[in-house]
N, C-alpha and C. Protein backbone atom coordinates (compact mmCIF):
# COMPACT_ATOMS: atom_id res chain seq x y z
N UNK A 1 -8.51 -2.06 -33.19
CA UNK A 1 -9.45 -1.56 -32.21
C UNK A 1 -8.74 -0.50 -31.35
N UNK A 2 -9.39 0.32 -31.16
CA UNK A 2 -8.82 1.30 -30.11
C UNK A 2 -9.50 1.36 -28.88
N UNK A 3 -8.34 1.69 -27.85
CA UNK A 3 -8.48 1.49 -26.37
C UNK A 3 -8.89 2.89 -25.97
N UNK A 4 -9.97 2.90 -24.77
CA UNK A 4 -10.47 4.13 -24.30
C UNK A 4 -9.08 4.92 -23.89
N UNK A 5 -8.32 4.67 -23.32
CA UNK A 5 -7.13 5.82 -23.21
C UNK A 5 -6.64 6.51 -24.83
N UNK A 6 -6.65 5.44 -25.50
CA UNK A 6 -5.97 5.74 -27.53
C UNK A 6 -7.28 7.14 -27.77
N UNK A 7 -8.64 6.95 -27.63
CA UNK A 7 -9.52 7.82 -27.44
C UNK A 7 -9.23 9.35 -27.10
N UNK A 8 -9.21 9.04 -25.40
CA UNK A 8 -8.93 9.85 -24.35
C UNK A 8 -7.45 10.86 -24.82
N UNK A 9 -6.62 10.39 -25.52
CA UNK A 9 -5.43 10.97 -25.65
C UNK A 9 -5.55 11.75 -27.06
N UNK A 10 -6.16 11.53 -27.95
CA UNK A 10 -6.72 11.69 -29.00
C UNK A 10 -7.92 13.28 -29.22
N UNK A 11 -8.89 13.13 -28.04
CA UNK A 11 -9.33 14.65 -27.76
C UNK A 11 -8.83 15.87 -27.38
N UNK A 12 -7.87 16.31 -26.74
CA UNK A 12 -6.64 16.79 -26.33
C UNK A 12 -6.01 17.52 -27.65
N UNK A 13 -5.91 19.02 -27.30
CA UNK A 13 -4.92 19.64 -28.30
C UNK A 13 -3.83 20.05 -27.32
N UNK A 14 -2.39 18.70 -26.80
CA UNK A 14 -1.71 18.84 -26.47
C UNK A 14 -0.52 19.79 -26.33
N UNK A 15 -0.46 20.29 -27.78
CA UNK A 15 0.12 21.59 -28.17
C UNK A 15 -0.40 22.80 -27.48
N UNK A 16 -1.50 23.32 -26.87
CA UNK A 16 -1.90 23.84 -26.67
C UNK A 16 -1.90 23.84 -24.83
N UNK A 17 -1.60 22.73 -24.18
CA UNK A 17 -1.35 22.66 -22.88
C UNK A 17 -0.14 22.72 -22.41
N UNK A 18 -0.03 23.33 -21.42
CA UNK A 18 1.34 23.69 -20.52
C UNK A 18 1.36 22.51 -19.63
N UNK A 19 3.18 22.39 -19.49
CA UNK A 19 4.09 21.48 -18.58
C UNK A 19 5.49 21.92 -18.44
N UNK A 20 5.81 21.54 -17.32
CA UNK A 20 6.95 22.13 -16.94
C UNK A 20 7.96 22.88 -17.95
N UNK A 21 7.98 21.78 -18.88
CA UNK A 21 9.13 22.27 -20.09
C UNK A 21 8.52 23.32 -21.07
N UNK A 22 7.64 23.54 -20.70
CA UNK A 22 6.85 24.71 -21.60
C UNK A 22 5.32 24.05 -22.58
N UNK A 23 5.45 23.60 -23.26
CA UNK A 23 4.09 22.75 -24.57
C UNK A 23 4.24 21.62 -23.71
N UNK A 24 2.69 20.93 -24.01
CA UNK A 24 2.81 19.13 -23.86
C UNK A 24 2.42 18.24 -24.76
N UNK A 25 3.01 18.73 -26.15
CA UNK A 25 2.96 17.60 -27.22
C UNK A 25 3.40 16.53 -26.92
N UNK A 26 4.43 16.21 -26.12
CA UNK A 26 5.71 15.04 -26.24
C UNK A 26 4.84 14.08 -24.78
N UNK A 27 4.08 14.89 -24.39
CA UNK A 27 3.28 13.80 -23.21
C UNK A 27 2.56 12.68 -23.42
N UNK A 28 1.66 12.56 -24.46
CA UNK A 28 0.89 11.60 -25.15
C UNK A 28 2.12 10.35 -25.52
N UNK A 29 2.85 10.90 -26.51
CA UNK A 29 3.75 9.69 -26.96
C UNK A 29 4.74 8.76 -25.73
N UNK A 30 4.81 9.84 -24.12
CA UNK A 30 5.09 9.62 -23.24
C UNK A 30 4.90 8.34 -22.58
N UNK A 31 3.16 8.69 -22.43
CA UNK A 31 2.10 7.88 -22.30
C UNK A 31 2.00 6.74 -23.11
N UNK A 32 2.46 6.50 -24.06
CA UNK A 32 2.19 5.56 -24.73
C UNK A 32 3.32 4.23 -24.81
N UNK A 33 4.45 5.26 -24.47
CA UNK A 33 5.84 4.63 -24.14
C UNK A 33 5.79 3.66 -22.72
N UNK A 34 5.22 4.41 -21.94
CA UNK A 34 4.96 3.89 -20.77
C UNK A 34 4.20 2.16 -20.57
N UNK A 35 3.07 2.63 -21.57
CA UNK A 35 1.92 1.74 -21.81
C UNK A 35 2.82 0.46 -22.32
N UNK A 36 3.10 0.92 -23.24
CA UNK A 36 4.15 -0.69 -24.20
C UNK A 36 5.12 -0.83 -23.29
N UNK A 37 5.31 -0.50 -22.56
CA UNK A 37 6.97 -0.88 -22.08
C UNK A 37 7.26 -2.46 -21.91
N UNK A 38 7.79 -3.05 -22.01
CA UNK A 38 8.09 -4.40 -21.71
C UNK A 38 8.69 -4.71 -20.65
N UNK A 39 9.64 -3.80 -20.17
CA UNK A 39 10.59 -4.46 -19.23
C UNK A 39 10.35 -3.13 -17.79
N UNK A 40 10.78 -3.31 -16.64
CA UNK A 40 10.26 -2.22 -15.84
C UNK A 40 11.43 -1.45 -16.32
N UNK A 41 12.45 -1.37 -16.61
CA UNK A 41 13.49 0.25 -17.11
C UNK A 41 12.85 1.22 -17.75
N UNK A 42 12.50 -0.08 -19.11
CA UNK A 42 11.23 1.15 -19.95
C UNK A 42 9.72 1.77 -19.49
N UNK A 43 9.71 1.36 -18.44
CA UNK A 43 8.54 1.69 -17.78
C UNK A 43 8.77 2.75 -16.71
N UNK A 44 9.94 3.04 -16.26
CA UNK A 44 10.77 3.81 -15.86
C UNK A 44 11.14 5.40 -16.57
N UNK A 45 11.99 4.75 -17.09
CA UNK A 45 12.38 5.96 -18.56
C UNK A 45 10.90 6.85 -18.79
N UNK A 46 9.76 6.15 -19.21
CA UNK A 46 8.80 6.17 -19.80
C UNK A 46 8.19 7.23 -18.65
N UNK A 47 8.25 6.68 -17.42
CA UNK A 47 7.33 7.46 -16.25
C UNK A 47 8.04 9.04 -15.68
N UNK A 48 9.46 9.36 -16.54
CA UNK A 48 10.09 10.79 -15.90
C UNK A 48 10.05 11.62 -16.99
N UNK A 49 9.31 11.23 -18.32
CA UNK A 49 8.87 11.51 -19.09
C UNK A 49 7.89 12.66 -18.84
N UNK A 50 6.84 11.80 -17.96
CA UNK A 50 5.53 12.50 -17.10
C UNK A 50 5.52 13.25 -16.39
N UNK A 51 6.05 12.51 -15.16
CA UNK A 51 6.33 13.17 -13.64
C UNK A 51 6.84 14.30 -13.59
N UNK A 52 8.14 14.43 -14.47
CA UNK A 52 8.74 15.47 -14.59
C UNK A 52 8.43 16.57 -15.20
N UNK A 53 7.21 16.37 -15.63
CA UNK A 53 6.79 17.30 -16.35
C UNK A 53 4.99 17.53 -15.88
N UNK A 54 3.83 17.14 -15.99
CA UNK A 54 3.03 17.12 -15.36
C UNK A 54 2.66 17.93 -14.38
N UNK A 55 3.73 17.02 -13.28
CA UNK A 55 4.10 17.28 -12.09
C UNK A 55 5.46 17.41 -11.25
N UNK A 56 5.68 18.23 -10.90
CA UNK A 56 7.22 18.42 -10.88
C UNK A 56 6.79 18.95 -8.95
N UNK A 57 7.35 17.71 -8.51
CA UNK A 57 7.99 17.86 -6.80
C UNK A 57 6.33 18.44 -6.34
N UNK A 58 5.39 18.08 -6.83
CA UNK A 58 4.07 18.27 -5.83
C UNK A 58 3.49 19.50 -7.07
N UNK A 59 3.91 20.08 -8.03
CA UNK A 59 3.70 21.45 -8.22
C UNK A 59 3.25 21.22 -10.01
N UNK A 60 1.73 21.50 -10.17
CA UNK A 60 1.28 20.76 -11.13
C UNK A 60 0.88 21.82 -12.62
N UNK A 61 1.22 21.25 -13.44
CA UNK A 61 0.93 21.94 -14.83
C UNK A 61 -0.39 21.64 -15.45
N UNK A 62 -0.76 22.65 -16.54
CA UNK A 62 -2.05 22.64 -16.71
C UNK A 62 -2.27 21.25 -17.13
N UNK A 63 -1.64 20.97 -17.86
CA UNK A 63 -1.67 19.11 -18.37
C UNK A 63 -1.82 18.12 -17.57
N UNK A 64 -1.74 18.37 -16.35
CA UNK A 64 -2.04 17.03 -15.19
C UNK A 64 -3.00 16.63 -15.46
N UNK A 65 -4.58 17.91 -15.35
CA UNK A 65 -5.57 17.56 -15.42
C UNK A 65 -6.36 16.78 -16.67
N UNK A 66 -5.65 17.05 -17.66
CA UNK A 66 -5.73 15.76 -19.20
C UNK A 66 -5.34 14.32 -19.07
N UNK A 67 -4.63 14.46 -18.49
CA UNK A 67 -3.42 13.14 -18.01
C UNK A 67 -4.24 11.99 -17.02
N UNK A 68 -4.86 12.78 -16.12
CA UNK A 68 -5.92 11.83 -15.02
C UNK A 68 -6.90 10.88 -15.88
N UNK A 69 -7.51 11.28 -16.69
CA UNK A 69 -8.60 10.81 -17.39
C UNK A 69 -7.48 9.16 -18.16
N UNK A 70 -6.80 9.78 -18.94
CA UNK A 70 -5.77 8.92 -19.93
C UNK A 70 -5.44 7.53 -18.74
N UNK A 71 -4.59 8.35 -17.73
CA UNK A 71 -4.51 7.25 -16.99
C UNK A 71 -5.42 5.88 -15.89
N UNK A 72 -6.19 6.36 -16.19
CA UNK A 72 -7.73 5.88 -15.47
C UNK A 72 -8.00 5.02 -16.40
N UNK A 73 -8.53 5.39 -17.81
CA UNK A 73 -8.68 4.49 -18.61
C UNK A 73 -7.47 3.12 -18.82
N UNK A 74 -6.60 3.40 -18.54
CA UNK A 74 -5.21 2.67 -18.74
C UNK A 74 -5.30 1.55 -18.47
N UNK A 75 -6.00 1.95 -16.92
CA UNK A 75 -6.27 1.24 -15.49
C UNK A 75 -7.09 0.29 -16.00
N UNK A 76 -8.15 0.28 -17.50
CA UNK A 76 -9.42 -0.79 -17.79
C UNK A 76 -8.70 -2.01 -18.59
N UNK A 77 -7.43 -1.83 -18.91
CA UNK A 77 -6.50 -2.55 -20.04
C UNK A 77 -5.65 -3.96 -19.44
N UNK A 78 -5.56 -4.76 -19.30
CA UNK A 78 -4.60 -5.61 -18.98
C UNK A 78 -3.04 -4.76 -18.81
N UNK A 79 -2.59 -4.89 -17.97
CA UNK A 79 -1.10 -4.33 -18.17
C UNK A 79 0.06 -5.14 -17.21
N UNK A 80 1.10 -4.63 -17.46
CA UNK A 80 2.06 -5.60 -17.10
C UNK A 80 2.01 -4.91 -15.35
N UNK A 81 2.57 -5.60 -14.41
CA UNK A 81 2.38 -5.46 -12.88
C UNK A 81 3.52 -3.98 -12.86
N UNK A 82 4.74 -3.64 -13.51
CA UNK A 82 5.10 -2.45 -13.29
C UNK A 82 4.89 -1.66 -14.07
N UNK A 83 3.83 -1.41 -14.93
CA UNK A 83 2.74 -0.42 -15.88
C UNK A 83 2.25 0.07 -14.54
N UNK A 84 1.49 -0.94 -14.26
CA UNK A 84 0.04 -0.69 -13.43
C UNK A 84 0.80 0.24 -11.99
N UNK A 85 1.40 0.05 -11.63
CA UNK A 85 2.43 0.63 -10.53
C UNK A 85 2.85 2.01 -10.80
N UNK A 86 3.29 2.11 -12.36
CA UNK A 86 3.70 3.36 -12.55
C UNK A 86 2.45 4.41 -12.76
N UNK A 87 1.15 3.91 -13.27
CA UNK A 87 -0.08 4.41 -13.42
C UNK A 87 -0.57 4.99 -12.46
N UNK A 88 -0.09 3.91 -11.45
CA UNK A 88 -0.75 4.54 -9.97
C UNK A 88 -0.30 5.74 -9.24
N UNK A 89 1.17 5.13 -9.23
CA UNK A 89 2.04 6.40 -8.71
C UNK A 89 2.19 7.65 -9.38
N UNK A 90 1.58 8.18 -10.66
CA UNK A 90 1.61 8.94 -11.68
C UNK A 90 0.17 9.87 -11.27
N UNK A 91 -0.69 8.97 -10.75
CA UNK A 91 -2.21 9.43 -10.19
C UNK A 91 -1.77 9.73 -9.34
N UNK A 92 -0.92 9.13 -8.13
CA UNK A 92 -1.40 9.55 -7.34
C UNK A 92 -0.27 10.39 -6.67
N UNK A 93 0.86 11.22 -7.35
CA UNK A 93 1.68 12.34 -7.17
C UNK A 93 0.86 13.63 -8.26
N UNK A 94 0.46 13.08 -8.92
CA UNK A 94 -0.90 14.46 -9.43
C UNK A 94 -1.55 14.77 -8.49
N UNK A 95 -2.89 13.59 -8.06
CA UNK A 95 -3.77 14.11 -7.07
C UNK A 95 -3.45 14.66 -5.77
N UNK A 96 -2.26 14.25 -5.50
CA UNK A 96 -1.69 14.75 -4.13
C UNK A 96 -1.03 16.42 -4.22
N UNK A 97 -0.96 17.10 -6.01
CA UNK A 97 -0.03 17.88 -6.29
C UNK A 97 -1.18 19.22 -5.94
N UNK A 98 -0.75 20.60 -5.75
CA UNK A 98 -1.22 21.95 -6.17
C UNK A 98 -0.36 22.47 -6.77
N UNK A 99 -1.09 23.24 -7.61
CA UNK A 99 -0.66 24.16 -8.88
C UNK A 99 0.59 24.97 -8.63
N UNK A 100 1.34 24.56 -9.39
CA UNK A 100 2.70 25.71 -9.78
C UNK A 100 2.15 26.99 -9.87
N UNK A 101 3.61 28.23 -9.32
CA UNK A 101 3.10 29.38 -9.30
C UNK A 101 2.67 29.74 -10.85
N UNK A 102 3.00 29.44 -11.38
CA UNK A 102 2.52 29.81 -13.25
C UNK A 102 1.84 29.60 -13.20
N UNK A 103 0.55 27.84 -13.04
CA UNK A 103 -0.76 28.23 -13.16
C UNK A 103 -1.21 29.13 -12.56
N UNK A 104 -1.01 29.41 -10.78
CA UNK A 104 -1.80 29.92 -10.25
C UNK A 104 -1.80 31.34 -11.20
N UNK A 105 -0.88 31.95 -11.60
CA UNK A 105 -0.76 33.46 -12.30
C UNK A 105 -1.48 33.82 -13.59
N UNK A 106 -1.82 32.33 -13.93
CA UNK A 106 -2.74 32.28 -15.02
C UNK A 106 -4.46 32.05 -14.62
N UNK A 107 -4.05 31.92 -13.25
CA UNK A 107 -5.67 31.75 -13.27
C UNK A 107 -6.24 30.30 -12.78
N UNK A 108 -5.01 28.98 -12.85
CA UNK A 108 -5.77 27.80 -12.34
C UNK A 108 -5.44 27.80 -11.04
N UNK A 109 -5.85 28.57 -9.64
CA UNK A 109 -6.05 28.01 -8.66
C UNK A 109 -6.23 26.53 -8.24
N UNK A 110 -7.23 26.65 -9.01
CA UNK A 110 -7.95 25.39 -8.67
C UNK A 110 -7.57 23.83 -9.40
N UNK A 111 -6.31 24.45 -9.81
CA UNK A 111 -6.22 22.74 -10.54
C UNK A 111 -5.88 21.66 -10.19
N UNK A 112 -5.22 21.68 -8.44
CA UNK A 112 -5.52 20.69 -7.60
C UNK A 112 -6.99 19.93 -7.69
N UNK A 113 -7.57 20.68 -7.33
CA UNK A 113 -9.38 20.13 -7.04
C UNK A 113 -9.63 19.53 -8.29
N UNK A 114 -9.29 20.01 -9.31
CA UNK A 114 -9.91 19.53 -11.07
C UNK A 114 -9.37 18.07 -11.14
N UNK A 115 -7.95 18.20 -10.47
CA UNK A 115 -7.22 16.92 -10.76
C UNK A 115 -7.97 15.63 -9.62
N UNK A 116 -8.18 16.44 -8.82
CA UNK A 116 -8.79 15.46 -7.90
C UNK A 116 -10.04 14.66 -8.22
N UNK A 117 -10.89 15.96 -8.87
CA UNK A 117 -12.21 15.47 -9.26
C UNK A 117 -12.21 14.65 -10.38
N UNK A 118 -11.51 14.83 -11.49
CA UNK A 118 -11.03 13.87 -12.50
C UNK A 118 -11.18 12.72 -12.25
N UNK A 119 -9.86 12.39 -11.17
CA UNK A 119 -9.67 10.98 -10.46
C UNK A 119 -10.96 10.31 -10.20
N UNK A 120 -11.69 11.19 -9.31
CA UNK A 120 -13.25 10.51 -8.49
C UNK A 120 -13.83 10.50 -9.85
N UNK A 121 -14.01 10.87 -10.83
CA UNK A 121 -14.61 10.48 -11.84
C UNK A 121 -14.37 8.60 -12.22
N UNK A 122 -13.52 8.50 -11.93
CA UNK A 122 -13.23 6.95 -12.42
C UNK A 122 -12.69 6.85 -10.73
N UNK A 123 -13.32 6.57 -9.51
CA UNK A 123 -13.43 6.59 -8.24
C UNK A 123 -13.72 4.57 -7.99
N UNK A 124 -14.28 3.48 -8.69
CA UNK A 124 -14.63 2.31 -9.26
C UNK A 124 -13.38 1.56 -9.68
N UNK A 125 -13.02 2.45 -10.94
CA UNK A 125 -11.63 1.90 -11.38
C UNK A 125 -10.61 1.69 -10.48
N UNK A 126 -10.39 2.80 -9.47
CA UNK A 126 -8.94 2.33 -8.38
C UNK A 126 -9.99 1.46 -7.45
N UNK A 127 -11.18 1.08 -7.44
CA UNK A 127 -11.23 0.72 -6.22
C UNK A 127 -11.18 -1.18 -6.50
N UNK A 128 -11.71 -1.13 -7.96
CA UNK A 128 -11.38 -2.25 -8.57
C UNK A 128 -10.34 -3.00 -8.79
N UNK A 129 -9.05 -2.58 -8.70
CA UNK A 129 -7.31 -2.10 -9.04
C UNK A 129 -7.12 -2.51 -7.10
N UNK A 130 -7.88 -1.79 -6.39
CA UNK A 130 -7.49 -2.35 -4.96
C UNK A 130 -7.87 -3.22 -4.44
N UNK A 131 -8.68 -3.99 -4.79
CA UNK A 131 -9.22 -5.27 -4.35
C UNK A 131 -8.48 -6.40 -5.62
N UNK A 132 -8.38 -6.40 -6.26
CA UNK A 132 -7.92 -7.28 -7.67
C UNK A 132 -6.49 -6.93 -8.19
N UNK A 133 -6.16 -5.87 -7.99
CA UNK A 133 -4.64 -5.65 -8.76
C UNK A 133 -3.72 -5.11 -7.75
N UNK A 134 -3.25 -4.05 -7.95
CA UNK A 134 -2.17 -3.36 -6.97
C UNK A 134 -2.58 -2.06 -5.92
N UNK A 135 -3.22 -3.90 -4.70
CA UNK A 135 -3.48 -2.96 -3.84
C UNK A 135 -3.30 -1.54 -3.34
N UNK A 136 -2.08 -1.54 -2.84
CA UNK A 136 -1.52 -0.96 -2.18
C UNK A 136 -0.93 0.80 -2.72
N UNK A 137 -0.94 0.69 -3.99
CA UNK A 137 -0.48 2.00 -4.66
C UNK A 137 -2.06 2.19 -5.31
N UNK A 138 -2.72 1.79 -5.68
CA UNK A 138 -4.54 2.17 -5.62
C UNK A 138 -5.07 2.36 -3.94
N UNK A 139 -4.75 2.33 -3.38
CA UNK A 139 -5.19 2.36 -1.74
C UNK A 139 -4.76 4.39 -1.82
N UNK A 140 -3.17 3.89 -1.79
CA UNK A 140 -2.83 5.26 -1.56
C UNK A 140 -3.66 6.73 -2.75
N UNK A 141 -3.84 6.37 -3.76
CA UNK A 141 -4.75 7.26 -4.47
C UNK A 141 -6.23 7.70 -3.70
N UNK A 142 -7.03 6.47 -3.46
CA UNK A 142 -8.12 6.35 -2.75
C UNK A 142 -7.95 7.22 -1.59
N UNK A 143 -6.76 7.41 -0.80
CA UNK A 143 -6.44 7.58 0.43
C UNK A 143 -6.69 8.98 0.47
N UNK A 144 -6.31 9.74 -1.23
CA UNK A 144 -6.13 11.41 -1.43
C UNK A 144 -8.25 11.67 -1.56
N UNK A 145 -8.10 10.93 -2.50
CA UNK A 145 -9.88 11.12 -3.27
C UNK A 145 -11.17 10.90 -3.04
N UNK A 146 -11.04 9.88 -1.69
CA UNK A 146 -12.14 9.72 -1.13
C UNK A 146 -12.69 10.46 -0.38
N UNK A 147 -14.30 11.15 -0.62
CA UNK A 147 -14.61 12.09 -0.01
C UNK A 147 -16.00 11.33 1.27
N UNK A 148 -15.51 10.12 1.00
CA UNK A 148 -16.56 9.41 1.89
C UNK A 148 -15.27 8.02 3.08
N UNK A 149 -14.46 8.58 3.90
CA UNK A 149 -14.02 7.78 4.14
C UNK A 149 -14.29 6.55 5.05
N UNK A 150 -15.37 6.28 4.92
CA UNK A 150 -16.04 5.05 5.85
C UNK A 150 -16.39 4.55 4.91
N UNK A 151 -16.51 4.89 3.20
CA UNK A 151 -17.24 3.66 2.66
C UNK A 151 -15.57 3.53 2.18
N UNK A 152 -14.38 3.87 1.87
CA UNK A 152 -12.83 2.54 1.85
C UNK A 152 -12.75 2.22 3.04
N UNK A 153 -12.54 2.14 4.19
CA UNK A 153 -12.13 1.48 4.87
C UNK A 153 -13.76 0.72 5.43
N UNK A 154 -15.16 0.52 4.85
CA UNK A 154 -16.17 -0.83 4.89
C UNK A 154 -15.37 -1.30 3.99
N UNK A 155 -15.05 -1.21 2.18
CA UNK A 155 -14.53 -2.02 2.02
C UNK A 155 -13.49 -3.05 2.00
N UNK A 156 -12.74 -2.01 2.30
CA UNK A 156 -11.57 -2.17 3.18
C UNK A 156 -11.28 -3.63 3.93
N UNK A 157 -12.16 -3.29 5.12
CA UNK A 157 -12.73 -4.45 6.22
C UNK A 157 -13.15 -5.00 5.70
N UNK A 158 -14.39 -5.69 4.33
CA UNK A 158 -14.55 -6.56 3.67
C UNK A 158 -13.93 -7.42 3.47
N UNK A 159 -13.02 -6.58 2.44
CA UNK A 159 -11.99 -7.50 2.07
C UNK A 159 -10.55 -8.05 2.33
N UNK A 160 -10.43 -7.63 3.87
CA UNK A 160 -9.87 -8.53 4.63
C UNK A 160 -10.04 -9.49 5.32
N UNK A 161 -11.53 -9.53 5.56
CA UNK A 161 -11.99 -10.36 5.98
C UNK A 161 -12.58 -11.77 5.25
């Protein structure tokens, strides 16, 4: 059976998208490294794979915006507690990122906003992940993407209460 991220990673002509190191063929298998990891090192290893490339120090490659979707779905999978951690923090140093001067010279201004809107596309999934899984690094995503901030912090107050 295949998992909506196995999908999601699958539409993508990776070869064809830019990341720091130049192509982002080697991102998918990245992603996938990440996903299996067993132990948090390999989940580690697995996540500078990404970061470092994706997104590098706030400053984002055209591939971030492929990457949001993949990791969202991730988010629907059972995963081990430092998967789910690295998923988050992977979202949410994208959504927080704007475009390297290379995109901008190519033309993606805007691939902050794309990455953002991505995220709010699966806007349910972190909020599901913050009430049930890992609060606190799904909070901070929410914190970038919410364009309604009185309805996280009603639920917020809900569910502290």
């Amino acid at each position: 059976m295949k998992y909506l991220n196995q999908i999601e990673l699958a539409r993508h002509h990776w070869a064809e998208l830019r990341e720091a190191s130049g192509i982002a063929d080697n991102i998918p298998s990245a992603i996938l490294e990440l996903l299996k990891s067993s132990r948090p090192d390999e989940a580690e290893n697995a996540y500078w794979k990404i970061e470092n490339h994706v997104v590098v120090q706030g400053q984002l490659f055209e591939s971030a915006e492929y990457v949001v979707p993949v990791l969202l779905t991730s988010l629907l999978q059972k995963q081990q507690k430092w998967v789910k951690i690295s998923i988050l923090e992977l979202l949410f140093q994208i959504v927080s990122g704007e475009p390297h001067e290379e995109e901008i010279s190519k033309g993606n201004r805007d691939l902050g906003e794309r990455c953002r809107e991505k995220a709010r596309e699966g806007l349910w999934i972190l909020y599901q992940e913050m009430m049930f899984g890992e609060r606190y690094a799904a909070k901070d995503v929410l914190e970038v993407i919410e364009k309604d901030p009185h309805r996280l912090s009603s639920i917020l107050m809900a569910f502290d209460s």
